[in-house]
N, C-alpha and C. Protein backbone atom coordinates (compact mmCIF):
# COMPACT_ATOMS: atom_id res chain seq x y z
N UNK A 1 -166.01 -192.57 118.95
CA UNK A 1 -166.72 -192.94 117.74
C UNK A 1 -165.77 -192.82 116.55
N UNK A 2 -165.95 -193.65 115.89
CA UNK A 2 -165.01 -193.47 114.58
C UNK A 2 -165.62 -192.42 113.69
N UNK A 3 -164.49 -191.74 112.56
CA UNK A 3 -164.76 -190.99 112.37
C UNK A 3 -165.89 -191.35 110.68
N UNK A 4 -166.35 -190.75 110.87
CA UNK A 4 -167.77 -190.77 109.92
C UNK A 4 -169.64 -190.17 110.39
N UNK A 5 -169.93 -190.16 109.60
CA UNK A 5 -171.37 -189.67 110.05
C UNK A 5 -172.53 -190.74 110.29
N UNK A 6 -173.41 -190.72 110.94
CA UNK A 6 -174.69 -191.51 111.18
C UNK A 6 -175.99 -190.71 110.73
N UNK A 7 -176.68 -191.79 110.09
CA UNK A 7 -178.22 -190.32 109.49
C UNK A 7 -178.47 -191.32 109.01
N UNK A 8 -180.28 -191.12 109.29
CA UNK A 8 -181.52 -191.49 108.74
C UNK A 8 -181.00 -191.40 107.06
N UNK A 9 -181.62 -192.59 106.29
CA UNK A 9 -181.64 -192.56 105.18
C UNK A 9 -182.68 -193.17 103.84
N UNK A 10 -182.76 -193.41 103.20
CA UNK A 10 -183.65 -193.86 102.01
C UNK A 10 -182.72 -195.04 101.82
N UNK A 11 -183.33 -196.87 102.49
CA UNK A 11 -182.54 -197.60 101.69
C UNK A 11 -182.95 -198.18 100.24
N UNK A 12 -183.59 -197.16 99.43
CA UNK A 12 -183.65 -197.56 98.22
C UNK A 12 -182.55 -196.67 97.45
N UNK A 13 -181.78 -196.31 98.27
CA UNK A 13 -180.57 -195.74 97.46
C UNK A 13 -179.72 -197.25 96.61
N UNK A 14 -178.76 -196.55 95.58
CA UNK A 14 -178.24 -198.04 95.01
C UNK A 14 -177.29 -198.89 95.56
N UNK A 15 -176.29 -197.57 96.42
CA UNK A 15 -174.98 -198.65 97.02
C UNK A 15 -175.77 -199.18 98.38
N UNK A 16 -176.73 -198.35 99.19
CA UNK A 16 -177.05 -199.35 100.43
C UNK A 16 -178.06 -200.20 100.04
N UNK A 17 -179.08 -200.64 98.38
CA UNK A 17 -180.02 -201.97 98.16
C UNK A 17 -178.40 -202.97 98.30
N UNK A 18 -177.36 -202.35 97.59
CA UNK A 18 -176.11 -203.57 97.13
C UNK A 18 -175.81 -204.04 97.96
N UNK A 19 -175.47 -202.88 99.62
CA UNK A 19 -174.94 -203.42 100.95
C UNK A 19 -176.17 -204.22 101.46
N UNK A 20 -177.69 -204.36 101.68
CA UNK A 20 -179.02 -205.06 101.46
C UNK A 20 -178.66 -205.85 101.33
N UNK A 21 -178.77 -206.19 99.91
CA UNK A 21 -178.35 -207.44 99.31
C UNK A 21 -177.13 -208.26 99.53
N UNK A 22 -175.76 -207.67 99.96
CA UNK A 22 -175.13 -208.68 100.42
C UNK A 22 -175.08 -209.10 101.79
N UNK A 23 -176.15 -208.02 102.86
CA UNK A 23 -176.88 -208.68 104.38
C UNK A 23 -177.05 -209.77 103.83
N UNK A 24 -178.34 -209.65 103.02
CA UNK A 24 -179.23 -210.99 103.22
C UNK A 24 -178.75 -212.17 102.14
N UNK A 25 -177.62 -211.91 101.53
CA UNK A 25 -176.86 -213.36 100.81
C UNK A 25 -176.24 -213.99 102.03
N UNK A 26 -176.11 -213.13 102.92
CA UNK A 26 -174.93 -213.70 103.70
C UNK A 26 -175.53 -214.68 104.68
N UNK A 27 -177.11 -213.82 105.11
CA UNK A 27 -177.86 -213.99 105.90
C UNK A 27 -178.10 -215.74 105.74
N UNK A 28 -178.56 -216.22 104.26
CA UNK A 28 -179.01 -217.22 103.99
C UNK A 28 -178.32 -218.00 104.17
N UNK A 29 -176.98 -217.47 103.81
CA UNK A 29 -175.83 -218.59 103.44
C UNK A 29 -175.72 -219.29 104.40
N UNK A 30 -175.89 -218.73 105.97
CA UNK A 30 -175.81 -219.05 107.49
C UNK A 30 -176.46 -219.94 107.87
N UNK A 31 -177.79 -219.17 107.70
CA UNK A 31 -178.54 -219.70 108.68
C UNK A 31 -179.89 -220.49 107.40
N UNK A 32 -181.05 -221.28 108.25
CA UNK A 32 -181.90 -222.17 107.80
C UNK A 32 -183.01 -220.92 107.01
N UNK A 33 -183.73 -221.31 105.56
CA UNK A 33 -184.58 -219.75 105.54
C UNK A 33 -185.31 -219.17 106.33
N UNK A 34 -185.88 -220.11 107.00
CA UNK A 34 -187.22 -220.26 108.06
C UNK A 34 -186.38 -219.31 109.49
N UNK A 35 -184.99 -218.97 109.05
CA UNK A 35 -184.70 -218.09 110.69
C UNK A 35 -183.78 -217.38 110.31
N UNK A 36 -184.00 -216.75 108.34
CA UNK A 36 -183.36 -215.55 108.62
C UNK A 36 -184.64 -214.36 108.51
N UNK A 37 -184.11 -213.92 109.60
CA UNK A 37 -185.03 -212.65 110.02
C UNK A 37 -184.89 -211.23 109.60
N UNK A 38 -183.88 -210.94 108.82
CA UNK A 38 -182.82 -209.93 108.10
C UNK A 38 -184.32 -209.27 106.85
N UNK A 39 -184.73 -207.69 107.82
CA UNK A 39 -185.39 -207.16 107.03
C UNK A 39 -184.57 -206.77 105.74
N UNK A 40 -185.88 -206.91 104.14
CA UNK A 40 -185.69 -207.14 103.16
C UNK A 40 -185.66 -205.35 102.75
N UNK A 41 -185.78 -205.10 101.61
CA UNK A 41 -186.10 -203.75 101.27
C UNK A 41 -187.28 -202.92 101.64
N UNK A 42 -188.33 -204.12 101.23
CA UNK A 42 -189.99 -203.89 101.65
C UNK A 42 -190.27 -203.38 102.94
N UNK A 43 -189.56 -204.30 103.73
CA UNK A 43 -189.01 -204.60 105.57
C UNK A 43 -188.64 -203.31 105.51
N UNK A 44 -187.98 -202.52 105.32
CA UNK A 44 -186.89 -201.16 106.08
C UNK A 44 -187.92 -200.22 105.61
N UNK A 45 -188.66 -200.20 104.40
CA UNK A 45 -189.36 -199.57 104.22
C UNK A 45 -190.72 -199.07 104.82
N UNK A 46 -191.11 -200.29 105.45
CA UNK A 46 -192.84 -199.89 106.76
C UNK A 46 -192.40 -199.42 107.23
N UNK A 47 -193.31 -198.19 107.93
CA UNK A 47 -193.86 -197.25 108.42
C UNK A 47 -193.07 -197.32 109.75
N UNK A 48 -192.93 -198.21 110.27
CA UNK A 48 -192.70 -198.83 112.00
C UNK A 48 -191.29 -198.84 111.79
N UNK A 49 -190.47 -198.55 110.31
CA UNK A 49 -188.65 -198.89 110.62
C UNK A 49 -188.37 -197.85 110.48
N UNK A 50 -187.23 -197.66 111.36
CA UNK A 50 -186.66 -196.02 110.66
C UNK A 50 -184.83 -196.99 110.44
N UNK A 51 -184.40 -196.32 108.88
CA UNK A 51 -183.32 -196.96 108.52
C UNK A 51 -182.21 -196.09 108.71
N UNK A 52 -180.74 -196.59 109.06
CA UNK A 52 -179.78 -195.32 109.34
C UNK A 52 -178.49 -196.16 108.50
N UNK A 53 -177.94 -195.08 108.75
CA UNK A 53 -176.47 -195.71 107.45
C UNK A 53 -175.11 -194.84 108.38
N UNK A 54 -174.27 -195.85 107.97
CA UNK A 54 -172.83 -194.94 108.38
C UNK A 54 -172.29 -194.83 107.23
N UNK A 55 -171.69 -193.26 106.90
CA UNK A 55 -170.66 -193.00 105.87
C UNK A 55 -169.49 -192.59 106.12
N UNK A 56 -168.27 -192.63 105.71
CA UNK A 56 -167.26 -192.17 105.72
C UNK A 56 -166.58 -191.20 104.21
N UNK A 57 -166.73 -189.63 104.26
CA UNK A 57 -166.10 -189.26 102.83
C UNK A 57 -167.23 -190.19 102.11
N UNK A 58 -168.48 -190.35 102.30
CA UNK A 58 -169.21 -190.60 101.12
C UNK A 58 -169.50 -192.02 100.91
N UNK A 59 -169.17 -192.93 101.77
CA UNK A 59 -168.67 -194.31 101.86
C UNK A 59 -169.70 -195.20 102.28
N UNK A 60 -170.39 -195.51 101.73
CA UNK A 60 -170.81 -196.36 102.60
C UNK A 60 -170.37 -197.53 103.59
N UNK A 61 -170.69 -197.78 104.89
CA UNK A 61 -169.42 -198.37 105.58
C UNK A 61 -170.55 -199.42 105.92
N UNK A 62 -171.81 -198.69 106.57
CA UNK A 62 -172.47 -199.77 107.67
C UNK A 62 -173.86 -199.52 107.59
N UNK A 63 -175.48 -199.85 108.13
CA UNK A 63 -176.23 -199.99 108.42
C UNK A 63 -177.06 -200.15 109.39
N UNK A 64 -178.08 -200.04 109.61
CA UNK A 64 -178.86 -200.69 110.94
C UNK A 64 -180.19 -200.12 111.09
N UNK A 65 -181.15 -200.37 111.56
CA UNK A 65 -182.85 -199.81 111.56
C UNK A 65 -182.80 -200.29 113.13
N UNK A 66 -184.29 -199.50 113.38
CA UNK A 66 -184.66 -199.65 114.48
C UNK A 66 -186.33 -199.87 114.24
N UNK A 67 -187.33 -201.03 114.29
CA UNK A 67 -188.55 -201.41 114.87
C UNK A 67 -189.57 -200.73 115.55
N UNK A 68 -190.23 -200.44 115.80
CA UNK A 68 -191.15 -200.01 116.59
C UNK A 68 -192.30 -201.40 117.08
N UNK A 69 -191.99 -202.36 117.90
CA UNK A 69 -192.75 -202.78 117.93
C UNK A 69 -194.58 -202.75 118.39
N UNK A 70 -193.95 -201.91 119.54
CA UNK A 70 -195.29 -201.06 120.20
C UNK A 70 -194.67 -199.76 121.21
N UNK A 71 -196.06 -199.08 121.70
CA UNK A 71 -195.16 -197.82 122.53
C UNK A 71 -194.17 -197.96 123.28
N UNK A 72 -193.77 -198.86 123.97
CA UNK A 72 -192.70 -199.42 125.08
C UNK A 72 -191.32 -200.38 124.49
N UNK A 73 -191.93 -200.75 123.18
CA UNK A 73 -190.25 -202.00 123.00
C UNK A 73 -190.52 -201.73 121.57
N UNK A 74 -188.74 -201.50 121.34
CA UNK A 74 -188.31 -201.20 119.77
C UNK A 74 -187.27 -202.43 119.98
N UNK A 75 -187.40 -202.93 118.63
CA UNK A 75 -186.46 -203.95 117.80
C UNK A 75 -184.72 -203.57 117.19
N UNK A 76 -184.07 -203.31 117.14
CA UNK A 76 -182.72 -203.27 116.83
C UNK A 76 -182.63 -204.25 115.48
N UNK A 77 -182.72 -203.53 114.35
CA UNK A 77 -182.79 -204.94 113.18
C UNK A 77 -181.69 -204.39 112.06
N UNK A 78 -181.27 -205.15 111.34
CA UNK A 78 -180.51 -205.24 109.34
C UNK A 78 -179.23 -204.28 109.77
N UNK A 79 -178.35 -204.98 111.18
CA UNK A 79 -177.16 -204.54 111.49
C UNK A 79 -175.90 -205.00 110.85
N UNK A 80 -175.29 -204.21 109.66
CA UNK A 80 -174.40 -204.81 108.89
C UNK A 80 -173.25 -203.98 108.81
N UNK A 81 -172.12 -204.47 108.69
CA UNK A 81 -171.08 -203.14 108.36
C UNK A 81 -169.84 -204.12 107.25
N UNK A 82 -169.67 -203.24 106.70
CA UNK A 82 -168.70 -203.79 105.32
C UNK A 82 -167.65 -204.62 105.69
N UNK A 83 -167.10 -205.68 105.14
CA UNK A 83 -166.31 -207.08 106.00
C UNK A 83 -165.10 -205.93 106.09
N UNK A 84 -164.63 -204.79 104.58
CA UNK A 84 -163.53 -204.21 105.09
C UNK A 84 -163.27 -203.13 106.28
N UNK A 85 -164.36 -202.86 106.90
CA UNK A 85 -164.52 -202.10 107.83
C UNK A 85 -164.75 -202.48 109.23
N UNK A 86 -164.99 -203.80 109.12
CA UNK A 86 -165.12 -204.71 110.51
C UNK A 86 -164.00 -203.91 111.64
N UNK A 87 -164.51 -204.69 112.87
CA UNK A 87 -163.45 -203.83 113.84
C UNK A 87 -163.09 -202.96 114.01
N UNK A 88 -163.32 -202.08 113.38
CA UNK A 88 -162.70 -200.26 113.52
C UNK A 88 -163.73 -199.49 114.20
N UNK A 89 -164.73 -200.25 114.88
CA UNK A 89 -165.77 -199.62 115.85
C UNK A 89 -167.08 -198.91 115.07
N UNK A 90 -167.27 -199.10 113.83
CA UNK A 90 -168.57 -198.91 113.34
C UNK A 90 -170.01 -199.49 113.77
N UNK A 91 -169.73 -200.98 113.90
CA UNK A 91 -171.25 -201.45 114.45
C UNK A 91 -171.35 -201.02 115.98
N UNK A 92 -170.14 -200.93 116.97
CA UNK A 92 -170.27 -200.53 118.31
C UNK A 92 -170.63 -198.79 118.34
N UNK A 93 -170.57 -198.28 117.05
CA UNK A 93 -170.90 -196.55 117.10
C UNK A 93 -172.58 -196.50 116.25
N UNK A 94 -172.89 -197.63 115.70
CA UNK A 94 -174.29 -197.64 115.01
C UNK A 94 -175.23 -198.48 116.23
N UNK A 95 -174.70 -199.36 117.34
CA UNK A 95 -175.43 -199.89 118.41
C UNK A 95 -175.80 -198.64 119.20
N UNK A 96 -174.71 -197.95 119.42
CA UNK A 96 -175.12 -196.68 120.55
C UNK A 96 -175.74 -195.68 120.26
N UNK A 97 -175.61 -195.21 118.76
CA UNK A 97 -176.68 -194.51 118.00
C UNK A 97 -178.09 -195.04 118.10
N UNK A 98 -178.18 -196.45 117.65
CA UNK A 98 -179.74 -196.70 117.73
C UNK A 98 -180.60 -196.63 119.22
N UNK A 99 -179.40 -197.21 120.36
CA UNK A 99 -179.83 -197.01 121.39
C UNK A 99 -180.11 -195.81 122.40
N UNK A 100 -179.83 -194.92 121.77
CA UNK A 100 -179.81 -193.23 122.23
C UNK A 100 -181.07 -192.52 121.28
N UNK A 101 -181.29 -193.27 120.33
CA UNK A 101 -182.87 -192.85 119.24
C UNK A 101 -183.67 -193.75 120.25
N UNK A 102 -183.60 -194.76 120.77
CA UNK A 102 -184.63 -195.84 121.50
C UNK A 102 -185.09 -194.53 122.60
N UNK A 103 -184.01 -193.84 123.30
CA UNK A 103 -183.90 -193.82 124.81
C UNK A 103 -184.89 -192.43 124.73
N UNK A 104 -184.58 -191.48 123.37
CA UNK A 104 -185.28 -190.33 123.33
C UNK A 104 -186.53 -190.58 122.85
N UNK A 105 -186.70 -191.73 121.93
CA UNK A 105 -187.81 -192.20 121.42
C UNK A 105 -188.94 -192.48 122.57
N UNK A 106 -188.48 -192.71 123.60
CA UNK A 106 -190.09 -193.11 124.73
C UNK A 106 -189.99 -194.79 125.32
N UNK A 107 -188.97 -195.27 124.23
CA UNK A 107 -189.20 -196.52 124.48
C UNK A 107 -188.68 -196.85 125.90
N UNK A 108 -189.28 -198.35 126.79
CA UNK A 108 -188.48 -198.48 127.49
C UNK A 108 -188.05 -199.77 127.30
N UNK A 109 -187.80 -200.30 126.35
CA UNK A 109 -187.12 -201.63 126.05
C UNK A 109 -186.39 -201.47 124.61
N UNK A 110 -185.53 -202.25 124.37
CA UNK A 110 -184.85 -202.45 122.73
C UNK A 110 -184.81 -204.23 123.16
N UNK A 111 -184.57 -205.06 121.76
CA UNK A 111 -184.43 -206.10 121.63
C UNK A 111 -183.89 -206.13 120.65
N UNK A 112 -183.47 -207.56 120.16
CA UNK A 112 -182.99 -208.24 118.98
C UNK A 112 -182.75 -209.60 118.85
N UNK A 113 -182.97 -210.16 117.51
CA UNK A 113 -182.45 -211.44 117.41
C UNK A 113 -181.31 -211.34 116.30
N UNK A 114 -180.39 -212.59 116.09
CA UNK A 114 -179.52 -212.51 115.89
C UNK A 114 -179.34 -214.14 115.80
N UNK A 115 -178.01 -214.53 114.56
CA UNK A 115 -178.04 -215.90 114.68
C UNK A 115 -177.48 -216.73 116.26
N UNK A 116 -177.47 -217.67 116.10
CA UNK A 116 -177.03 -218.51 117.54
C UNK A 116 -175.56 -218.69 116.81
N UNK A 117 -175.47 -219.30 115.41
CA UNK A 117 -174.28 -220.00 115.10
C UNK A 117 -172.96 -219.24 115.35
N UNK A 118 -171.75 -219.91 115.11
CA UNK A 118 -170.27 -219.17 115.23
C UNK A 118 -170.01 -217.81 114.96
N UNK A 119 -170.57 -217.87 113.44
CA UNK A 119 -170.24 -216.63 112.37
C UNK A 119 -170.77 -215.32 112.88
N UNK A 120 -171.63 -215.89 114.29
CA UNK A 120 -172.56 -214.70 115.28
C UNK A 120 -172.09 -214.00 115.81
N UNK A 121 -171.10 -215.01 116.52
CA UNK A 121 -170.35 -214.59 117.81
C UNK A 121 -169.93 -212.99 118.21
N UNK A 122 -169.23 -212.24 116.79
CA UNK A 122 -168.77 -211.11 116.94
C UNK A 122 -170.54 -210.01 117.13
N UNK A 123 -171.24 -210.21 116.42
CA UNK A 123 -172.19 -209.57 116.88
C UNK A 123 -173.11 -209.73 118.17
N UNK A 124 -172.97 -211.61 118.41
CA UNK A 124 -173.61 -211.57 120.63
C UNK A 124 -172.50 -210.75 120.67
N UNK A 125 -171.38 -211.02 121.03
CA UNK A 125 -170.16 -210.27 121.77
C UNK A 125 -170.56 -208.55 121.91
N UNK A 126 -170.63 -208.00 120.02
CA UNK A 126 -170.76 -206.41 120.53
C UNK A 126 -172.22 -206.06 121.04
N UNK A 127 -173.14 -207.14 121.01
CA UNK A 127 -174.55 -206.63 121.62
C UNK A 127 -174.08 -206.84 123.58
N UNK A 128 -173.48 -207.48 123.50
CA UNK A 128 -173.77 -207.55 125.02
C UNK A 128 -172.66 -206.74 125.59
N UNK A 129 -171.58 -206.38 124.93
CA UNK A 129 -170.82 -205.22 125.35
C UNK A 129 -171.44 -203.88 125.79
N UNK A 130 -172.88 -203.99 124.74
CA UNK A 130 -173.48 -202.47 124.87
C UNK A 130 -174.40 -202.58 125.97
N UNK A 131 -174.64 -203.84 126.06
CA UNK A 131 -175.34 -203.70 127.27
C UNK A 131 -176.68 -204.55 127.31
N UNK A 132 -176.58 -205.52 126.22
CA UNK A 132 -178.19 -206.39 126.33
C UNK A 132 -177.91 -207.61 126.70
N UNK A 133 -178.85 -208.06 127.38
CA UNK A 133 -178.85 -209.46 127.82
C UNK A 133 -180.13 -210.30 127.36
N UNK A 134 -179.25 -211.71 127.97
CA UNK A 134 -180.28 -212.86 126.62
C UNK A 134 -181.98 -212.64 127.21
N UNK A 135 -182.38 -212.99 126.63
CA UNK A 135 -183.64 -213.54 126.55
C UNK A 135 -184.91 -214.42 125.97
N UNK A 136 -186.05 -214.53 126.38
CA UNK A 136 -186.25 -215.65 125.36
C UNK A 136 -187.07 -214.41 123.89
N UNK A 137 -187.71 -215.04 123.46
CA UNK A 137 -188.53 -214.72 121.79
C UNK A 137 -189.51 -213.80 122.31
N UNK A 138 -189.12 -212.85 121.61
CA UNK A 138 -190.30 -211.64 121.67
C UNK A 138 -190.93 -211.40 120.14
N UNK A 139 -192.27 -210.74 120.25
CA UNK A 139 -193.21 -210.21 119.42
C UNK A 139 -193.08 -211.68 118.41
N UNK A 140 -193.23 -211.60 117.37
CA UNK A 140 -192.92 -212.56 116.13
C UNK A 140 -192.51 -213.87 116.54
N UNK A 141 -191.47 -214.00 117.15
CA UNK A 141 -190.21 -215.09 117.26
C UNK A 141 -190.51 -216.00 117.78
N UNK A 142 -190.15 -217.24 117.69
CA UNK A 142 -190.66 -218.51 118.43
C UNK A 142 -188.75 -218.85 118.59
N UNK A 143 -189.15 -219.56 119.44
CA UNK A 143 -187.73 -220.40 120.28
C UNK A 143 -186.83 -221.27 118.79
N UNK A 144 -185.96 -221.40 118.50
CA UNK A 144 -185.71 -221.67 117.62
C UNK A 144 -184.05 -221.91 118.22
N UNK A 145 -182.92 -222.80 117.82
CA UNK A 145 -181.60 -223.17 118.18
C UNK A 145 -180.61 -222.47 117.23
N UNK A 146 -181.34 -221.85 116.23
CA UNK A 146 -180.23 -220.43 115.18
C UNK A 146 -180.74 -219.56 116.14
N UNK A 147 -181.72 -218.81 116.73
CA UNK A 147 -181.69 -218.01 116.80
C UNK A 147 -181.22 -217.33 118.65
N UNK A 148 -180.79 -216.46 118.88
CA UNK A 148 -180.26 -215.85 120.08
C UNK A 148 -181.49 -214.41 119.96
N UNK A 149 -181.91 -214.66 121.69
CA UNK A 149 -182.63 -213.12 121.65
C UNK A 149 -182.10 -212.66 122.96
N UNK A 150 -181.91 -210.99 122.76
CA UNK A 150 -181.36 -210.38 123.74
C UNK A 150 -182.03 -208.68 123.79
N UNK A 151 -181.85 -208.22 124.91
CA UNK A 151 -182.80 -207.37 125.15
C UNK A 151 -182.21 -206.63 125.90
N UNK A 152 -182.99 -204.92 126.53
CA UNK A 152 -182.08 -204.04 127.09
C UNK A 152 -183.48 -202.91 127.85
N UNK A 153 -183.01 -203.42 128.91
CA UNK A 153 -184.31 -202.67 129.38
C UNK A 153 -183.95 -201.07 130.10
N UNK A 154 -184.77 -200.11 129.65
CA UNK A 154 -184.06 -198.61 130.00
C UNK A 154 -184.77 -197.77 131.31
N UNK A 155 -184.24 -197.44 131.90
CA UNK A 155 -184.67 -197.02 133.63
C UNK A 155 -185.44 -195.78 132.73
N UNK A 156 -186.32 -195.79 133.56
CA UNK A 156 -187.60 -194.63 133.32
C UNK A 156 -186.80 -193.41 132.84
N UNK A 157 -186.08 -193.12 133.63
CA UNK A 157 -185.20 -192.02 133.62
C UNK A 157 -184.70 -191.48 132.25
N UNK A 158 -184.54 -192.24 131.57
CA UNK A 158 -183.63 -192.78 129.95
C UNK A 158 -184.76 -192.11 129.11
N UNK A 159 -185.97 -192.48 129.39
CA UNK A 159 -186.87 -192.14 128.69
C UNK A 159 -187.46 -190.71 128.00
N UNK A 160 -187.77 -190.49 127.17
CA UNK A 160 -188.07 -189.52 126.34
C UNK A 160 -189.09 -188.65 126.63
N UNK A 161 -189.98 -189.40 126.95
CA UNK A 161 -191.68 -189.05 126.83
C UNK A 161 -191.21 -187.96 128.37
């Protein structure tokens, strides 16, 4: 894991609404409005998200929440890490974090969507490194050609409860 901390946080703090806000500029810039799915402030804030942050020395580096969709399948959502921090293994140390909160959490599924287009690629790539595979549209989602869904199903064993 690189070196920095992971923890639950308040994203109405000011530097992670700024890191927020440049998710979802980026989000738009991509993709069609109708399929960006990139929870908003409001979004991280229900009851059902729990929001986490990576810092370094105080830094904000990266992001990511986790869904609750129902007792059995949590969502993986608003996975971002700073363009200068790319590659140095932050989103692959905030994937395994969320998925180790899933595993104690009870759940026995995680999912996510994610764009289809190019600019994606590095995030299919580190989702399926960790271990999810495609699938079609869960809870919300309808079939759509931006969007990629992938999923991760956890042996009883994994489980919390």
């Amino acid at each position: 894991m690189p070196e920095g901390e992971i923890a639950i946080d308040d994203p109405r703090a000011e530097d992670i609404r700024q890191l927020l806000g440049h998710h979802l500029e980026h989000s738009y810039a991509i993709s069609p409005p109708q399929d960006v799915h990139a929870l908003d402030l409001e979004g991280l804030l229900h009851p059902d998200v729990s929001f986490f942050r990576f810092r370094r020395d105080g830094e904000l580096l990266g992001i990511g929440a986790l869904k609750r969709l129902d007792d059995d399948h949590a969502e993986l959502k608003s996975m971002h890490v700073v363009e200068a921090a790319r590659g140095g293994g932050i989103g692959r140390a905030m994937v395994e974090h969320l998925i180790g909160v899933v595993r104690t959490g009870g759940f026995s599924r995680v999912s996510l969507e994610t764009g289809s287009m190019t600019d994606y690629a590095p995030a299919r790539a580190l989702y399926a490194q960790a271990g999810f595979t495609s699938c079609g549209p869960f809870g919300p989602y309808r079939l759509s050609p931006n969007s990629t869904f992938m999923t991760m199903l956890l042996a009883t064993g994994d489980r919390g409860r």
